[in-house]
N, C-alpha and C. Protein backbone atom coordinates (compact mmCIF):
# COMPACT_ATOMS: atom_id res chain seq x y z
N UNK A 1 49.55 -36.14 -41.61
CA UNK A 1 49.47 -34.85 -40.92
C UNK A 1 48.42 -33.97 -41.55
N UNK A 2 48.22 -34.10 -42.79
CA UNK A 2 47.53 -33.45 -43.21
C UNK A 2 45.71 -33.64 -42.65
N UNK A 3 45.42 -35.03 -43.03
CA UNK A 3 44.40 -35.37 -42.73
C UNK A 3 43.90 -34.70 -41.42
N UNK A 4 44.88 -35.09 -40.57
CA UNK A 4 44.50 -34.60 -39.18
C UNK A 4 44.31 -33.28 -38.99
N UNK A 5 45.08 -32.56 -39.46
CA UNK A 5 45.12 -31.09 -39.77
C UNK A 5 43.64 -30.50 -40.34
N UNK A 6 43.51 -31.05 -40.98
CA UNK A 6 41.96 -31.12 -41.83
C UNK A 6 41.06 -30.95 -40.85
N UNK A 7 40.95 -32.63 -40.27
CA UNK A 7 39.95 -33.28 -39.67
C UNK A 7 39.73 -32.32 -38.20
N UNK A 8 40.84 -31.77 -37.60
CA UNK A 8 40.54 -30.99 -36.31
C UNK A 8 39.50 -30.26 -35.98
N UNK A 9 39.67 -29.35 -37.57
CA UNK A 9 38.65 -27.67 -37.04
C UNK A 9 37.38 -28.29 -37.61
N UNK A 10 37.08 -29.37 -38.12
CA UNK A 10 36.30 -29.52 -38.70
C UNK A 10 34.89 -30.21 -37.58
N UNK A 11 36.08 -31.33 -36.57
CA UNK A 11 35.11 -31.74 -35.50
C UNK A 11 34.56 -30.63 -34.95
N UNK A 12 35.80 -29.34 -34.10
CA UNK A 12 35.54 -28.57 -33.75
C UNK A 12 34.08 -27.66 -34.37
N UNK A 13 33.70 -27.73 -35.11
CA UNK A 13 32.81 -27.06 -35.86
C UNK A 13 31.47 -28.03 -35.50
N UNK A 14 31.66 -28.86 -35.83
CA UNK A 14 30.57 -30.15 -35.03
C UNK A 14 30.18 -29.76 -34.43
N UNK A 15 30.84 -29.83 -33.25
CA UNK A 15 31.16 -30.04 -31.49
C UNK A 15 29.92 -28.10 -31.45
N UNK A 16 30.88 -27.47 -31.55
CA UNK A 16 29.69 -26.32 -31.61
C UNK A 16 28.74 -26.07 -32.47
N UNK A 17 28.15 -26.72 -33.35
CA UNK A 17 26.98 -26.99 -33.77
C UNK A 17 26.08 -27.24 -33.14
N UNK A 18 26.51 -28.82 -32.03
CA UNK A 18 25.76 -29.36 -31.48
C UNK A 18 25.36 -28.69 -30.33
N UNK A 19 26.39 -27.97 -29.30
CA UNK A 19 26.42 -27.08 -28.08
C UNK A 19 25.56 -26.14 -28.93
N UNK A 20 25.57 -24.99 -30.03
CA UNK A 20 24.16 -24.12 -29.83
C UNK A 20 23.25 -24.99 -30.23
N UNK A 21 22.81 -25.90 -30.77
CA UNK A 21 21.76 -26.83 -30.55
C UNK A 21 20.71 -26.85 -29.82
N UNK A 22 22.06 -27.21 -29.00
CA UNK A 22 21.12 -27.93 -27.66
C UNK A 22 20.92 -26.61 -26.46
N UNK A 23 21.65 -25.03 -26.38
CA UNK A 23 21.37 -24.14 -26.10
C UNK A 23 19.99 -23.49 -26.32
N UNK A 24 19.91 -23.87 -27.78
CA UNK A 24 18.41 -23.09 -28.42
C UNK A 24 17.09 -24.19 -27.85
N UNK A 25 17.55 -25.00 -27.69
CA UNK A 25 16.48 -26.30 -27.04
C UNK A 25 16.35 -26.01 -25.48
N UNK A 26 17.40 -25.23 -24.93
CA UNK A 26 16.93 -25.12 -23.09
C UNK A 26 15.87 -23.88 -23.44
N UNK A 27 16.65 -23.16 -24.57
CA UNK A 27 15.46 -21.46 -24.31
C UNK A 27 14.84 -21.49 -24.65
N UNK A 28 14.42 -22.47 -25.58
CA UNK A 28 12.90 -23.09 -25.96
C UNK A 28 11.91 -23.47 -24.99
N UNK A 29 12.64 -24.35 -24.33
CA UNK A 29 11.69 -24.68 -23.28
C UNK A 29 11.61 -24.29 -22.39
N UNK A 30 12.04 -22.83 -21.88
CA UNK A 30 12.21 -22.11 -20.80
C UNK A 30 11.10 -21.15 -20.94
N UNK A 31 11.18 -20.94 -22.58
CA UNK A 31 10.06 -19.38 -23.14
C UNK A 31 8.93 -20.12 -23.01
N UNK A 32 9.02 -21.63 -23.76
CA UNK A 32 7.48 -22.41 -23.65
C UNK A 32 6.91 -22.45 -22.01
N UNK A 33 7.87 -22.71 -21.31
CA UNK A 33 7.14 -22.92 -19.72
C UNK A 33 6.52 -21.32 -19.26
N UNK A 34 7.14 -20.14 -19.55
CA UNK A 34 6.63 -19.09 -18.91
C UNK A 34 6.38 -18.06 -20.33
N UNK A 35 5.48 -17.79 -20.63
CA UNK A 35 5.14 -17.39 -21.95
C UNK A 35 5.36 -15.54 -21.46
N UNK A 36 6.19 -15.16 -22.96
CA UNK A 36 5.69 -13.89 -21.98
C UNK A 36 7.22 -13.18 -21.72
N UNK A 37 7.75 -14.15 -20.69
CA UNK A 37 8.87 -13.93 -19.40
C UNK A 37 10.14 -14.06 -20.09
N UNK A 38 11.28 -13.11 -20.11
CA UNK A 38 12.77 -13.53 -20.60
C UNK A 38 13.16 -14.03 -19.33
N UNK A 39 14.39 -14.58 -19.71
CA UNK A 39 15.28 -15.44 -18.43
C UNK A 39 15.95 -14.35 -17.72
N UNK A 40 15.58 -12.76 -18.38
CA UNK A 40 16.78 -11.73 -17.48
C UNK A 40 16.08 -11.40 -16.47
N UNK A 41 14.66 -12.22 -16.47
CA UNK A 41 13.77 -11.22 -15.05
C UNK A 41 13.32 -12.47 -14.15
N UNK A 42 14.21 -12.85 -13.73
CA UNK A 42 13.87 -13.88 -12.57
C UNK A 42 12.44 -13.90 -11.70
N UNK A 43 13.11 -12.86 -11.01
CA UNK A 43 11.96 -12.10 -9.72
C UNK A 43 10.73 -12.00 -10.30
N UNK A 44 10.80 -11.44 -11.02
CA UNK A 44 9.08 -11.70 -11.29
C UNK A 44 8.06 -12.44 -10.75
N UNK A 45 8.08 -14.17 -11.32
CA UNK A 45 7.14 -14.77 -11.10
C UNK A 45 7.21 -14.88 -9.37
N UNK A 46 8.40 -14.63 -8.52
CA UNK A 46 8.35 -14.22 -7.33
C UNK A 46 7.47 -13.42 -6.75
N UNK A 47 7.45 -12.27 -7.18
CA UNK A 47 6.92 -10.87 -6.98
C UNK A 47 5.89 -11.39 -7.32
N UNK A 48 4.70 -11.69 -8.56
CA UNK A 48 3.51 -11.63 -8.69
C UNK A 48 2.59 -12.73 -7.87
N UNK A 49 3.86 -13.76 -7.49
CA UNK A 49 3.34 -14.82 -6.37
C UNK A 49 3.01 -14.50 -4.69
N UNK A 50 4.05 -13.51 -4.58
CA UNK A 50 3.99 -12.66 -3.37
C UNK A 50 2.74 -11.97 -2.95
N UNK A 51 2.38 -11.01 -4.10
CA UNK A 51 1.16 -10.12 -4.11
C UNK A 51 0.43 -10.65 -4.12
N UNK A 52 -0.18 -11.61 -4.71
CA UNK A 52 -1.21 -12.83 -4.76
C UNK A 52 -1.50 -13.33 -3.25
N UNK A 53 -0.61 -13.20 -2.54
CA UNK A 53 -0.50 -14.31 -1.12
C UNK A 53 -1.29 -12.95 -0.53
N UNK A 54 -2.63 -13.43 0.37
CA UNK A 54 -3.48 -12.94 1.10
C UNK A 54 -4.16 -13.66 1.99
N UNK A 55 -4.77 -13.32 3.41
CA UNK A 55 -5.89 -14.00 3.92
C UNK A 55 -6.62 -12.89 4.42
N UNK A 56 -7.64 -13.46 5.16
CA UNK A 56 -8.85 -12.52 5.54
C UNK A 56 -8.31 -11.68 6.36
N UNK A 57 -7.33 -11.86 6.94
CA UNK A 57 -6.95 -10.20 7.88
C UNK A 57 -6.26 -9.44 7.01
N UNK A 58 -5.96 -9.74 5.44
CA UNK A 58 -5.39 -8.61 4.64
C UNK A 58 -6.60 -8.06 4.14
N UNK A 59 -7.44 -8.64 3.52
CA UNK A 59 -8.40 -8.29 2.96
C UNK A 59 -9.38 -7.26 4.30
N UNK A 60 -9.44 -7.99 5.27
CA UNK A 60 -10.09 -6.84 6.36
C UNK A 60 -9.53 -5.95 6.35
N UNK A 61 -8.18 -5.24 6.53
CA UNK A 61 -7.41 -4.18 6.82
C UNK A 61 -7.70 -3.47 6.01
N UNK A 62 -7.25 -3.48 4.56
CA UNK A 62 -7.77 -3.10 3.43
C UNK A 62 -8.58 -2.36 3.03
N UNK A 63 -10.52 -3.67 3.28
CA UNK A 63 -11.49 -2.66 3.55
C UNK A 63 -11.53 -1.65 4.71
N UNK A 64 -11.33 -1.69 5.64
CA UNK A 64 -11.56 -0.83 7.15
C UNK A 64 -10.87 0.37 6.71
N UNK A 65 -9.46 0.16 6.31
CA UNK A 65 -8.36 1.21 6.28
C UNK A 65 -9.05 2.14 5.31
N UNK A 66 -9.38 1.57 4.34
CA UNK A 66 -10.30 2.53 3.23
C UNK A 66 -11.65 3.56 3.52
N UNK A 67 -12.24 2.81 4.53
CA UNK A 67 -13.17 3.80 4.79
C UNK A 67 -12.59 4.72 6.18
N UNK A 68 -11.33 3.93 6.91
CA UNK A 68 -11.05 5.31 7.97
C UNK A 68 -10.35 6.13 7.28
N UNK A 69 -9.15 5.86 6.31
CA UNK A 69 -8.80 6.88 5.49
C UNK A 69 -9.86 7.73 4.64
N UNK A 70 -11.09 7.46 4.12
CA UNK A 70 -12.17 7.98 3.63
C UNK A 70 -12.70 9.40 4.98
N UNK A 71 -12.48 8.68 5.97
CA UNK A 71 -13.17 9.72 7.09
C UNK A 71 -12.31 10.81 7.14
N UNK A 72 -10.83 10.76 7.13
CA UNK A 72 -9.78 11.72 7.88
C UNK A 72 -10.02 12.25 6.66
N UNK A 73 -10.09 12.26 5.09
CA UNK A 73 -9.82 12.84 4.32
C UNK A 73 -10.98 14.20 4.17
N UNK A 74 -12.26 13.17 4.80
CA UNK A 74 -13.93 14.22 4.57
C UNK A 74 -13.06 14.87 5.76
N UNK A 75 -12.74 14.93 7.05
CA UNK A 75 -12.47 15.55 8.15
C UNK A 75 -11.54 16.33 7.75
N UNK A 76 -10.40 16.26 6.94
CA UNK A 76 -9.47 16.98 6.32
C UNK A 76 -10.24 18.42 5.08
N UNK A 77 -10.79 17.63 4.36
CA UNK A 77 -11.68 18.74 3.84
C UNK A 77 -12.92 19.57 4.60
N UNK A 78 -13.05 19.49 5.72
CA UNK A 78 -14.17 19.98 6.46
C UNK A 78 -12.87 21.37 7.20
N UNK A 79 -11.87 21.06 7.10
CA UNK A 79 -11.39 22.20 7.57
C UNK A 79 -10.48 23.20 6.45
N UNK A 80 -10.12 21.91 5.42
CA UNK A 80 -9.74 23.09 4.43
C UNK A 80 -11.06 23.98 3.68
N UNK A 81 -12.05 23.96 3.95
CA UNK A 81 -13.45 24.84 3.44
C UNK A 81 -13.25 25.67 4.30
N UNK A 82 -12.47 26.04 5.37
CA UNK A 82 -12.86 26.98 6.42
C UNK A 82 -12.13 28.29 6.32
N UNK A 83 -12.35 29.54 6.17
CA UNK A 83 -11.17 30.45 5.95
C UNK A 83 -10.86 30.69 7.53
N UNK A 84 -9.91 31.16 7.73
CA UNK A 84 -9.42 31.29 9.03
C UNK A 84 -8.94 30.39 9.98
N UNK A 85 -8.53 29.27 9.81
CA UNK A 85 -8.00 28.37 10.37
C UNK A 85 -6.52 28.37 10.56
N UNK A 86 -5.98 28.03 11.75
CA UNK A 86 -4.59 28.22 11.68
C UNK A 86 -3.95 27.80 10.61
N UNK A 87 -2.60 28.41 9.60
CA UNK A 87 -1.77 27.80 8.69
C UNK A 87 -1.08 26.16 9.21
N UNK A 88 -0.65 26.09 10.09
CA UNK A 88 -0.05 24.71 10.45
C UNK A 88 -0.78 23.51 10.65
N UNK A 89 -2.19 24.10 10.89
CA UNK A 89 -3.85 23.12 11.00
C UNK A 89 -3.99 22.60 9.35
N UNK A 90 -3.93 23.66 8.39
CA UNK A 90 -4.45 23.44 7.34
C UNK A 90 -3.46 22.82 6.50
N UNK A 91 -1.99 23.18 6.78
CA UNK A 91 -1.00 22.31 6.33
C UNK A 91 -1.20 21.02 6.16
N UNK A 92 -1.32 20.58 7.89
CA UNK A 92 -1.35 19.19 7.99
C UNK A 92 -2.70 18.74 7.63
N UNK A 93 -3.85 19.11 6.97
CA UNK A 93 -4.81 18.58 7.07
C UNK A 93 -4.92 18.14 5.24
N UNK A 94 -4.02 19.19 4.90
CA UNK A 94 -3.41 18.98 3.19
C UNK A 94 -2.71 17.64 3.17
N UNK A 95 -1.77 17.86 3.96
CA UNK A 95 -0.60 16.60 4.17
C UNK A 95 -1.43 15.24 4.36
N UNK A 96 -2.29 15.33 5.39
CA UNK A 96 -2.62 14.12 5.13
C UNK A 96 -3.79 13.80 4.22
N UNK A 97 -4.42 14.40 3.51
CA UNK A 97 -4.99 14.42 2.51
C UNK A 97 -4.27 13.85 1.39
N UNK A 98 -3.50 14.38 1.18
CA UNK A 98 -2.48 13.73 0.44
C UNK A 98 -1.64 12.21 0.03
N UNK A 99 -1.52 12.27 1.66
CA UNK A 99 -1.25 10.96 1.61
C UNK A 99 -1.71 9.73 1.69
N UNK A 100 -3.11 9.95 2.17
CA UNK A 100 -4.08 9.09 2.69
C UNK A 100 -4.69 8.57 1.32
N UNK A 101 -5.37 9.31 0.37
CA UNK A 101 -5.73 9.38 -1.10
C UNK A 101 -4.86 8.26 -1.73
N UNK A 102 -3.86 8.38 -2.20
CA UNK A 102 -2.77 7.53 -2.86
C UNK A 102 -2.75 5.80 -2.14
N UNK A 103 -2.75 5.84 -0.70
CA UNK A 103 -3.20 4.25 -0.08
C UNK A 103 -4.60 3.62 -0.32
N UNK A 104 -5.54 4.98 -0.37
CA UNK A 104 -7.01 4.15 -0.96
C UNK A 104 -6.87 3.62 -2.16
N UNK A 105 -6.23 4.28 -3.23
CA UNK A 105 -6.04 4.08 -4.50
C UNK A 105 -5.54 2.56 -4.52
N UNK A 106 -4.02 2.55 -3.72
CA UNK A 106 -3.28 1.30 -3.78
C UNK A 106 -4.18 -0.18 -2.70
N UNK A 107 -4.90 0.09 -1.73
CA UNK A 107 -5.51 -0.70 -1.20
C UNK A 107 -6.95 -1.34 -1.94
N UNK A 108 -7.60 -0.47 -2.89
CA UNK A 108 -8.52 -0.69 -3.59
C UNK A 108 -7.70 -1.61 -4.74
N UNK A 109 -7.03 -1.47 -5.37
CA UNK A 109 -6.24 -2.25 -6.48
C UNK A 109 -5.78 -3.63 -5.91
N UNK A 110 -5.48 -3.69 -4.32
CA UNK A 110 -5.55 -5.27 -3.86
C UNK A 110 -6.66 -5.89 -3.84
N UNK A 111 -7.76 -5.01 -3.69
CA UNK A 111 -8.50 -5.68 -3.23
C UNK A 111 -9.48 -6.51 -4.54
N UNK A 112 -9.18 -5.51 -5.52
CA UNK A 112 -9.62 -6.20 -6.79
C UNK A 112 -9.11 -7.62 -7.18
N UNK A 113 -7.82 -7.43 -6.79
CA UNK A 113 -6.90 -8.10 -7.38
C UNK A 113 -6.95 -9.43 -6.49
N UNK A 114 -7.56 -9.24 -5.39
CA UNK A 114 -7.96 -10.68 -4.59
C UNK A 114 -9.41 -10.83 -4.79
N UNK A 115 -9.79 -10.65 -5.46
CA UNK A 115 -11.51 -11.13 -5.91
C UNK A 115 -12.60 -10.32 -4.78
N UNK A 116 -12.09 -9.17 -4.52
CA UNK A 116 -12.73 -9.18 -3.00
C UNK A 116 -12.66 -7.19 -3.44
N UNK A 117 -13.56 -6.94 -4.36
CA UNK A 117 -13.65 -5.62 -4.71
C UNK A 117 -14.13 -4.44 -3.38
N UNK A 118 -13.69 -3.26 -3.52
CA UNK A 118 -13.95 -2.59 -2.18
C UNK A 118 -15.29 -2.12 -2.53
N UNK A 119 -16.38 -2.89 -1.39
CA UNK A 119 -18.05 -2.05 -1.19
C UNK A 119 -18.20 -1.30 -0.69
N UNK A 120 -17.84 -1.06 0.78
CA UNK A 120 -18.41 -0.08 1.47
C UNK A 120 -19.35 -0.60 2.45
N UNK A 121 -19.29 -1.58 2.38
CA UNK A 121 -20.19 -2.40 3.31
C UNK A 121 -19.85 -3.04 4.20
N UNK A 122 -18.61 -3.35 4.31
CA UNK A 122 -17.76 -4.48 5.17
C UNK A 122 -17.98 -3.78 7.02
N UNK A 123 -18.64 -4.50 7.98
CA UNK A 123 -18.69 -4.65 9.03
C UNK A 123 -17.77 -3.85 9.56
N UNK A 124 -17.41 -3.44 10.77
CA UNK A 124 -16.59 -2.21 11.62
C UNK A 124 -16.76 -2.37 12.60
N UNK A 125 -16.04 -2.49 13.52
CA UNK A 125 -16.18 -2.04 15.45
C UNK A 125 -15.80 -0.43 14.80
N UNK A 126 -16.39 0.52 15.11
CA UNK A 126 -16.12 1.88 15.24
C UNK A 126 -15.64 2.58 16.20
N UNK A 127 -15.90 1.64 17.30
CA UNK A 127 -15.28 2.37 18.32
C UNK A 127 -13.59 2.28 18.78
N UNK A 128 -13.19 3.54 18.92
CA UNK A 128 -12.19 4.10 18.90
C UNK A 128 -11.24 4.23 17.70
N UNK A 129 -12.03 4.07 16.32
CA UNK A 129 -10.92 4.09 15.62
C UNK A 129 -11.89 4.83 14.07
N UNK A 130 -12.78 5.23 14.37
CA UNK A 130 -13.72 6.19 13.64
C UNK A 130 -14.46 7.17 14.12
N UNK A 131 -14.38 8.50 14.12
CA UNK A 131 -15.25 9.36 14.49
C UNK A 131 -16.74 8.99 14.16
N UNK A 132 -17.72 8.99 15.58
CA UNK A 132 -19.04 9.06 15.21
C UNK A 132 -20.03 10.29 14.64
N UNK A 133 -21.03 9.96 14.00
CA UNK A 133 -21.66 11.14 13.21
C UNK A 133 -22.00 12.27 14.07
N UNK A 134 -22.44 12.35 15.33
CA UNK A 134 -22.10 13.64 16.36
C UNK A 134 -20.82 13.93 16.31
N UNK A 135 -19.34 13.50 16.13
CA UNK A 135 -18.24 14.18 15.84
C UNK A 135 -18.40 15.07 14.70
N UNK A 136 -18.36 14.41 13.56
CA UNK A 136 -18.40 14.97 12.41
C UNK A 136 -18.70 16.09 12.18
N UNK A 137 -20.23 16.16 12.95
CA UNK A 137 -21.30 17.52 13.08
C UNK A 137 -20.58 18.37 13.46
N UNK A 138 -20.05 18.03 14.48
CA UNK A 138 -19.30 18.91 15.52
C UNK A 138 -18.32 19.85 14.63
N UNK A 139 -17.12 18.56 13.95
CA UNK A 139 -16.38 19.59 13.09
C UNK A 139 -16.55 20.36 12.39
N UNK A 140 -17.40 19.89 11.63
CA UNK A 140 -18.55 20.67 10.83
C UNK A 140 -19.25 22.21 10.85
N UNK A 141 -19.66 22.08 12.10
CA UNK A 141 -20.54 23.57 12.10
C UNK A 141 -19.47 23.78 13.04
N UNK A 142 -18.67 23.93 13.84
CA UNK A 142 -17.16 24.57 14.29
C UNK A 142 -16.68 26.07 13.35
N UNK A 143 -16.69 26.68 14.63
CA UNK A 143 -16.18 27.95 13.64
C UNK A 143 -14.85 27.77 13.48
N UNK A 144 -14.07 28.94 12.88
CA UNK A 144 -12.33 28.97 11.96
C UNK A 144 -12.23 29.11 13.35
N UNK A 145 -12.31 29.41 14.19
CA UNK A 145 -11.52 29.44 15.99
C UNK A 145 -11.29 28.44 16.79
N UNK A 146 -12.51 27.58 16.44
CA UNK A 146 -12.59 26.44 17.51
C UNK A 146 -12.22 25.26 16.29
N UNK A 147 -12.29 25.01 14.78
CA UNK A 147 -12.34 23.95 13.81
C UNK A 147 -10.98 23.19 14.19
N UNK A 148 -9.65 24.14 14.19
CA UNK A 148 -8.40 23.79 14.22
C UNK A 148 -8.02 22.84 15.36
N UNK A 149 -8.51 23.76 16.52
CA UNK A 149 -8.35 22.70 18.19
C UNK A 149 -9.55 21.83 17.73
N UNK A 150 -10.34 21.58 17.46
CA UNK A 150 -11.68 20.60 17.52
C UNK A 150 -10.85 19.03 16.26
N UNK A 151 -10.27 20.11 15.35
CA UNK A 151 -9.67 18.74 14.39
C UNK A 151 -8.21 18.16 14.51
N UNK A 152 -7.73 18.91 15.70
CA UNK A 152 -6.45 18.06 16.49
C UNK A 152 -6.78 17.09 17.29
N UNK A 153 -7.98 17.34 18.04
CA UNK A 153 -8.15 16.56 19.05
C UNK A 153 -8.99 15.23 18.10
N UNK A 154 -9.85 15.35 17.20
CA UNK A 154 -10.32 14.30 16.78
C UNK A 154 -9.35 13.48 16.03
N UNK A 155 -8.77 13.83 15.37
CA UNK A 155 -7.40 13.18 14.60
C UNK A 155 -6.30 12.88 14.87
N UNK A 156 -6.13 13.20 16.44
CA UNK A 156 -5.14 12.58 17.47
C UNK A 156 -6.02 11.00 17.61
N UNK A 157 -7.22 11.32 17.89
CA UNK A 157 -7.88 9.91 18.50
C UNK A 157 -8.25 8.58 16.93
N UNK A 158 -8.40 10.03 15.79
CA UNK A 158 -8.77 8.79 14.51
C UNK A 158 -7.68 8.39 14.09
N UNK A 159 -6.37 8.76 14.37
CA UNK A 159 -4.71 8.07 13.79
C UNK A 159 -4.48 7.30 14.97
N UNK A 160 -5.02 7.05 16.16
CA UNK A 160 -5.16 6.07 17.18
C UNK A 160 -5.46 4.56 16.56
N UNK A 161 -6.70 5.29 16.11
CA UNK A 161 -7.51 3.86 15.71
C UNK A 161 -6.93 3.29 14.14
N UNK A 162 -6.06 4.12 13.73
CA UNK A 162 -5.95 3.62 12.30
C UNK A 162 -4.51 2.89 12.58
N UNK A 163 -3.66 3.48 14.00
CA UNK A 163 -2.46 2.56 14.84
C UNK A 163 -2.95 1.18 14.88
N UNK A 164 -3.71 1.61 15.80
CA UNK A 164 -4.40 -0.11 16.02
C UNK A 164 -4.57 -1.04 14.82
N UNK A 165 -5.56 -0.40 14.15
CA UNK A 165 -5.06 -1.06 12.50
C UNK A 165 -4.39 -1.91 12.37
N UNK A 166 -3.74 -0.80 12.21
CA UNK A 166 -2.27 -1.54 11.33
C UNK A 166 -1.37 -2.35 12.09
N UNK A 167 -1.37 -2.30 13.84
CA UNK A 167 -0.78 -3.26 14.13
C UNK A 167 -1.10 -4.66 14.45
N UNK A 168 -2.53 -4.89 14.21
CA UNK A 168 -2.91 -5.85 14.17
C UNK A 168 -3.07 -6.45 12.78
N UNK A 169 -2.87 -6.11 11.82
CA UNK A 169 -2.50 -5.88 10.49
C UNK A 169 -0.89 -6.41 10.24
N UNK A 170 -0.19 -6.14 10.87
CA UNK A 170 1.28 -6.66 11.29
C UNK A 170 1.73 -7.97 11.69
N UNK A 171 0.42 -8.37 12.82
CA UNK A 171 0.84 -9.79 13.71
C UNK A 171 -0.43 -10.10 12.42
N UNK A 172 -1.32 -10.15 12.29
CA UNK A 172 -2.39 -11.41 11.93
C UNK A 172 -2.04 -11.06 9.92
N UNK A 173 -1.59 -10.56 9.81
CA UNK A 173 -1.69 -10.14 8.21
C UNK A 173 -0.32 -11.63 7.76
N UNK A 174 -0.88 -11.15 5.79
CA UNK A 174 0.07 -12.33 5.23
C UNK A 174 0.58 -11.51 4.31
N UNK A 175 0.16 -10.70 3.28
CA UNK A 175 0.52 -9.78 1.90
C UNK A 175 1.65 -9.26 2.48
N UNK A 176 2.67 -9.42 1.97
CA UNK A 176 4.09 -8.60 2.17
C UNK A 176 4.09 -6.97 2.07
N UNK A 177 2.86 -6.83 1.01
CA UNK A 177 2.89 -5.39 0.42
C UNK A 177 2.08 -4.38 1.54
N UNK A 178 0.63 -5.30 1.73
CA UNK A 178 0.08 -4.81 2.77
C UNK A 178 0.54 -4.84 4.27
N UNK A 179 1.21 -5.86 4.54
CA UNK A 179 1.94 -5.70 6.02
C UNK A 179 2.92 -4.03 6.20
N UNK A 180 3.73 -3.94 4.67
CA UNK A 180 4.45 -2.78 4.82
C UNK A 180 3.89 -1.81 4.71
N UNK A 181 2.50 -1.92 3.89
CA UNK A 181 2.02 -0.38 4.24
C UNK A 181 1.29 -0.12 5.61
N UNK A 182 0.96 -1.15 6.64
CA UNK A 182 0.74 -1.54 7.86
C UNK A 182 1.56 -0.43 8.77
N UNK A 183 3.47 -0.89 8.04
CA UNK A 183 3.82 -0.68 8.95
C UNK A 183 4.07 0.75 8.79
N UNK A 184 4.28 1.51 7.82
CA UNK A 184 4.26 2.60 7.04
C UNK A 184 3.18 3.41 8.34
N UNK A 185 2.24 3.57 8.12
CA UNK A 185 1.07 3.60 8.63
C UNK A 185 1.35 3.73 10.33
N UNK A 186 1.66 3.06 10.71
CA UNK A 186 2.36 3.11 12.59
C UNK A 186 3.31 4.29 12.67
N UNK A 187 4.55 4.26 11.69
CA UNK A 187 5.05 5.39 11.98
C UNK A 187 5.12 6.57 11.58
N UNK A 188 4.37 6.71 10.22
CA UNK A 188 3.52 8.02 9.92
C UNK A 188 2.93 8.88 11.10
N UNK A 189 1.62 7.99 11.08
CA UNK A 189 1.04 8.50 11.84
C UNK A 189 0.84 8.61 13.48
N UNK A 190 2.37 7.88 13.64
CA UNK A 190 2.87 8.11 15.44
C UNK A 190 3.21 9.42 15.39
N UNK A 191 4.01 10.10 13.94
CA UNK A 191 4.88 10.97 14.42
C UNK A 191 3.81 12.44 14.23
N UNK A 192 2.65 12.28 13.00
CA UNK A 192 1.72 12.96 13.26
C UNK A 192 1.26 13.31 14.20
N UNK A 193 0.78 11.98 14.88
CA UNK A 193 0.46 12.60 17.03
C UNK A 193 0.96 13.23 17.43
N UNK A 194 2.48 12.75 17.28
CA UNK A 194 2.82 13.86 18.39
C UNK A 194 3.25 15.24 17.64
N UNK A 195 3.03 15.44 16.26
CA UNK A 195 3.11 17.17 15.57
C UNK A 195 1.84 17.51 16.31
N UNK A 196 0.58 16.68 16.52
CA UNK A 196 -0.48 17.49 16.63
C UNK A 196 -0.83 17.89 18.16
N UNK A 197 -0.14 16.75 18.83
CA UNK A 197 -0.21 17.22 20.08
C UNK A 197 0.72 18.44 21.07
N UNK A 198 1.61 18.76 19.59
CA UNK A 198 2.88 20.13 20.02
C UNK A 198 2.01 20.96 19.35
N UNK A 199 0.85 20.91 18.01
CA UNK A 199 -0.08 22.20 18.20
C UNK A 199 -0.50 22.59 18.83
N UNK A 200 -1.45 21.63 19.51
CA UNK A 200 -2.49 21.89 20.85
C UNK A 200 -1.89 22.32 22.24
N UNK A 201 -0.32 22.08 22.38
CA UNK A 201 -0.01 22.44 23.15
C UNK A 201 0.66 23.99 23.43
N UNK A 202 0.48 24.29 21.93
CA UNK A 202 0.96 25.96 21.33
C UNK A 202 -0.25 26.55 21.29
């Protein structure tokens, strides 16, 4: 009895020797396969595989979206320079200033990040979804009377074209991240239309 008594805790002691053993040998080779990565963050290599996933209609959207957001923002500052402009004109022309800024930021950082840096050069159909340089003018030398109605009506038609965008951005796109700011983008700036079209109609 004794022996046995002995001999019990003693396997027992073995027995879990060998179990953390062979524990420290899976997390060995778990840390060796992903350097870097603990086992508490799964998602990760998910997530950075995700963002990675692109084709040429993400990368088009991207560039385009950058330079029409580039336009509304000069068009946005062409009326905050103006004194006398209606308060609810200049609101929204803040607002989307605002928001538009922060997607160039985040659309430029894809685009790095897919080898495909933003130039400024990338090709455009302009029509209907960029004001032409006789618009611009227009807003431009526009007095504080006429700037406000002159930059509803153009920015009803340039959040048109930035719709279109993005919904073709929706069906032909692959980036998970960029599809959602796609879709972001549709209903933003649906509901903008119609704030701007209850100005114009005040």
């Amino acid at each position: 009895m004794n022996l046995r008594t002995t001999a019990l805790p003693a396997i027992g002691l073995i027995t879990a020797l060998l179990l953390a053993g062979c524990a420290g040998t899976q997390d060995d080779d778990t840390t060796g396969d992903m350097p870097g990565m603990s086992s508490g963050s799964p998602s990760s290599p998910d997530d950075a595989e995700s963002s990675a996933e692109f084709n040429d209609a993400d990368v088009a959207f991207a560039m385009n979206m950058i330079m029409h957001h580039q336009q509304a923002i000069e068009m946005s500052d062409m009326v905050l320079e103006k004194d006398g402009v209606d308060p609810e004109v200049v609101a929204l022309a803040q607002d989307i200033k605002d928001a538009q800024q922060p997607e160039i930021d985040m659309m430029s950082g894809w685009l790095d990040d897919w080898g495909h840096p933003f130039s400024g050069m990338e090709g455009m159909d302009h029509s209907g979804m960029m004001m032409s340089g006789d618009d611009m003018a227009e807003l431009q030398a526009s007095s504080a009377a006429d700037a406000g109605r002159l930059f509803l009506e153009q920015m009803i038609e340039h959040h048109q074209g930035a719709i279109d965008m993005a919904e073709e951005q929706i069906t032909d796109g692959q980036n998970p991240d960029a599809i959602a700011l796609a879709e972001n983008i549709v209903e933003d700036q649906t509901a903008e239309i119609a704030l701007m079209q209850e100005l114009l109609a005040s």
